[in-house]
C-alpha atoms as a PDB file:
ATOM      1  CA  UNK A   1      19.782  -0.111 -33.012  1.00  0.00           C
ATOM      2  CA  UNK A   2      16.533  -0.489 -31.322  1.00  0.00           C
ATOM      3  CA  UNK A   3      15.918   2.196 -28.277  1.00  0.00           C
ATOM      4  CA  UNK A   4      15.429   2.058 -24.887  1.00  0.00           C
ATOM      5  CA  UNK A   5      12.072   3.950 -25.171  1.00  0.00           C
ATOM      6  CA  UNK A   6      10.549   1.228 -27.738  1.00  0.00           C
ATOM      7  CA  UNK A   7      11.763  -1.345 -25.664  1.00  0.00           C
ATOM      8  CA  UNK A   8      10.015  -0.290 -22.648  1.00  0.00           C
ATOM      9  CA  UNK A   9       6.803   0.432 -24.821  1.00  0.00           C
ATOM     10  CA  UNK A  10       6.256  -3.246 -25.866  1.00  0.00           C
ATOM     11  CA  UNK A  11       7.407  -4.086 -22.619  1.00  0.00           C
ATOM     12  CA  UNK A  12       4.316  -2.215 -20.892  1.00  0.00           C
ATOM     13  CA  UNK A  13       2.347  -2.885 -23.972  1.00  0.00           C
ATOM     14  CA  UNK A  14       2.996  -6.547 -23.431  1.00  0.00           C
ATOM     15  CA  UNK A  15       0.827  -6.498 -20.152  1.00  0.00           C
ATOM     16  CA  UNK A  16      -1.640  -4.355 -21.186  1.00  0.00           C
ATOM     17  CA  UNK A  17      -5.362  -5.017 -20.508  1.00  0.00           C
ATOM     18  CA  UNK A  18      -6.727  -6.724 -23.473  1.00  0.00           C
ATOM     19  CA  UNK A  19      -9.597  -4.188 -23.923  1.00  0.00           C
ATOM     20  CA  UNK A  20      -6.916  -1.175 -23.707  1.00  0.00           C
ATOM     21  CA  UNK A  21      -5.010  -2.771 -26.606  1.00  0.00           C
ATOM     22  CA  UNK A  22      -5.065  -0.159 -29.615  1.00  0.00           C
ATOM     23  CA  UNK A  23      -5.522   2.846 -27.317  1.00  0.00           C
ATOM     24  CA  UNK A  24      -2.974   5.025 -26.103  1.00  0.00           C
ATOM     25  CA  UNK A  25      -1.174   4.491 -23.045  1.00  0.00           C
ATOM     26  CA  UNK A  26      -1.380   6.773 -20.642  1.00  0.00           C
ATOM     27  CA  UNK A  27       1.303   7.639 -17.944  1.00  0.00           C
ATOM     28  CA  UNK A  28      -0.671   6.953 -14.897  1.00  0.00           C
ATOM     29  CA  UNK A  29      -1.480   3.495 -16.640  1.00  0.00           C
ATOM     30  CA  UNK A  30       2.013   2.949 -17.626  1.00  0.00           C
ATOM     31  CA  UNK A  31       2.859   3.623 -14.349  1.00  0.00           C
ATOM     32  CA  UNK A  32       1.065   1.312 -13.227  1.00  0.00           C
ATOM     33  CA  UNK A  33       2.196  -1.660 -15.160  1.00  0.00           C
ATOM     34  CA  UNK A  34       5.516  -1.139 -13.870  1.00  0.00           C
ATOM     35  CA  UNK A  35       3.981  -0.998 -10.575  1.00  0.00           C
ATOM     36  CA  UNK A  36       2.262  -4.282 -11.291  1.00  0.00           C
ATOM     37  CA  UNK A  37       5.729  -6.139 -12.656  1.00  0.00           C
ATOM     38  CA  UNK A  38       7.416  -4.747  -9.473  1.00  0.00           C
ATOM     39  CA  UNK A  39       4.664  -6.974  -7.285  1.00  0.00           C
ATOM     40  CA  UNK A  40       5.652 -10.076  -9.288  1.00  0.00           C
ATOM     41  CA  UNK A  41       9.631  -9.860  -9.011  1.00  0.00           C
ATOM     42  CA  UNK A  42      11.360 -12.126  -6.898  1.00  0.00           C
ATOM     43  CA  UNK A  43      12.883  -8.850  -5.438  1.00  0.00           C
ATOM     44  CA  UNK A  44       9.652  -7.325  -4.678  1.00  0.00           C
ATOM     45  CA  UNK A  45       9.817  -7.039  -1.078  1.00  0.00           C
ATOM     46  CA  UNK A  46      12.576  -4.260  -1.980  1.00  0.00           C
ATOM     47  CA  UNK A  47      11.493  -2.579  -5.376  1.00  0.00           C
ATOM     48  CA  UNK A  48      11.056   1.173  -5.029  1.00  0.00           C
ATOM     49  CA  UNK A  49       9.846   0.957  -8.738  1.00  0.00           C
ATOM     50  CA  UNK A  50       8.677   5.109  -7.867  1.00  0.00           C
ATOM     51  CA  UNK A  51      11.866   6.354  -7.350  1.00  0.00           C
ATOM     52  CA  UNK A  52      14.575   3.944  -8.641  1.00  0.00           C
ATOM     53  CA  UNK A  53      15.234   3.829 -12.161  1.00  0.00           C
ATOM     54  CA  UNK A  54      17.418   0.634 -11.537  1.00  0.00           C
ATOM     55  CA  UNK A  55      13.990  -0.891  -9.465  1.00  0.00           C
ATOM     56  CA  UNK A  56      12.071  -0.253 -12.654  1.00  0.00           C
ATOM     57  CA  UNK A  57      14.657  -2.267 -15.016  1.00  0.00           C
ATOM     58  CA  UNK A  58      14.637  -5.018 -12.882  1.00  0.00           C
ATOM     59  CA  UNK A  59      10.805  -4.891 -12.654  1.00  0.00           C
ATOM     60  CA  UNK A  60      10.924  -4.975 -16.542  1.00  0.00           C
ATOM     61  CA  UNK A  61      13.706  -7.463 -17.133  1.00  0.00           C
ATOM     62  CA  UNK A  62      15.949  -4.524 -18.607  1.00  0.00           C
ATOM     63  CA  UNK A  63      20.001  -3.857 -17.553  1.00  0.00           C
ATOM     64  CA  UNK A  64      20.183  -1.643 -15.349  1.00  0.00           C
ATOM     65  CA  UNK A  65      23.712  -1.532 -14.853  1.00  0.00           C
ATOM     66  CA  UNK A  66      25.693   1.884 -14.569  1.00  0.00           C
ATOM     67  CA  UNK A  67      26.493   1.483 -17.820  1.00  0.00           C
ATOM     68  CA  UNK A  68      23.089   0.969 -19.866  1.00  0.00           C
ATOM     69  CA  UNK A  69      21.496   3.612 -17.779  1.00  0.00           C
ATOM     70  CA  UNK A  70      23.973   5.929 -18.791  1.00  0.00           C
ATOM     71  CA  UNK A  71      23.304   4.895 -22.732  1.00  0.00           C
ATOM     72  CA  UNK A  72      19.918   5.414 -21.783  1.00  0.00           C
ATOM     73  CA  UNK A  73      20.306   8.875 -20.305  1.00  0.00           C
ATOM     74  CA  UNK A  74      21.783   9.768 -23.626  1.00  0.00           C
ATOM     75  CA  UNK A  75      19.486   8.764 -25.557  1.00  0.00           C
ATOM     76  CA  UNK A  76      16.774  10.617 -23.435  1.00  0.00           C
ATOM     77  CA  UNK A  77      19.062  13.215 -23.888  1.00  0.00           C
ATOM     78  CA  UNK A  78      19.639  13.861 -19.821  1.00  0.00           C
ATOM     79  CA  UNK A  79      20.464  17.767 -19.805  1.00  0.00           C
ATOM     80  CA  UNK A  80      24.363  17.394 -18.928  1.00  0.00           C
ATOM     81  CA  UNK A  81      26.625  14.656 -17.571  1.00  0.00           C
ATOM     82  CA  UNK A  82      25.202  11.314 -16.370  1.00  0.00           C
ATOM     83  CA  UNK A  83      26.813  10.919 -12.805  1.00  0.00           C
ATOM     84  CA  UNK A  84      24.278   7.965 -11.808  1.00  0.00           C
ATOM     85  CA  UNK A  85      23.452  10.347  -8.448  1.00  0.00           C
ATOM     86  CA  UNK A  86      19.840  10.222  -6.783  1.00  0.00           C
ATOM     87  CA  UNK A  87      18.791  12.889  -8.704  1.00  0.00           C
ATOM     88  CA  UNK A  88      20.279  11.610 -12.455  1.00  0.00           C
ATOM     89  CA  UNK A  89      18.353   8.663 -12.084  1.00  0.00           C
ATOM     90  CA  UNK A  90      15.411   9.784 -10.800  1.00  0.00           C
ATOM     91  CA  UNK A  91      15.358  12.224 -13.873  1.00  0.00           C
ATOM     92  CA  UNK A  92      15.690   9.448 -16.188  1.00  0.00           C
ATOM     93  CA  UNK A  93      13.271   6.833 -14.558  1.00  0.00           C
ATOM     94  CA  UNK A  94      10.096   9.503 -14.748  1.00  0.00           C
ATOM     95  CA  UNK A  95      11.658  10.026 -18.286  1.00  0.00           C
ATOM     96  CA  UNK A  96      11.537   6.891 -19.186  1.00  0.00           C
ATOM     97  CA  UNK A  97       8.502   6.175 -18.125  1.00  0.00           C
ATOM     98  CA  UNK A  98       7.158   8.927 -18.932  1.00  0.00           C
ATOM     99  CA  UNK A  99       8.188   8.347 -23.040  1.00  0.00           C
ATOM    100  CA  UNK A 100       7.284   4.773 -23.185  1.00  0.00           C
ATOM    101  CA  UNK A 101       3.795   5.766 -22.633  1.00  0.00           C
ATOM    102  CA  UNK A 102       3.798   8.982 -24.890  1.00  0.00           C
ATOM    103  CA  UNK A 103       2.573   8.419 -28.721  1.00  0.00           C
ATOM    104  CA  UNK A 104       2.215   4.554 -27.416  1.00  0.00           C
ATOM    105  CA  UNK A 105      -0.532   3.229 -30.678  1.00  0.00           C
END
């Protein structure tokens, strides 16, 4: 099973500066790639991609459906219950994020 975190990495990786390419990501850069996806999206207008984790799937092309962020809470390991609240989901989209761009090679 491939995770969410990898997924996200080649995701960001995939629009990458060329002469970043071999360095490590950093979270303020891999923050702003999702940033920079958010601008393209048909949806942009109403992206929150800083605050939503479900703005920052659809800026990626990932599900973000209650269901797939709940798989991916898990396997962030989200300290208790996924309820999907405002708080559960702003947890896991700095998580997210935040693990794409850590050890990124």
């Amino acid at each position: 099973m491939f995770s969410i975190v990898n997924l996200v990495r080649i995701v960001l990786n995939a629009f990458r500066k060329a002469e970043c390419a071999g360095m490590p990501m950093t979270l303020e850069e891999a923050n702003d790639i999702v940033k920079e996806r958010a601008s393209k999206h048909p949806e942009a207008v109403s992206l929150n991609v800083e605050a939503s984790v479900v703005d920052v799937c659809k800026a990626l092309g990932l599900d973000g459906s209650y269901d797939a962020r709940k798989r991916y809470a898990i396997e962030l390991e989200y300290p208790g219950s996924y309820d999907g609240s405002a708080h559960a989901n702003r947890w896991l989209r700095d998580k997210l994020v935040l693990k794409a761009a850590e050890n990124d090679i």
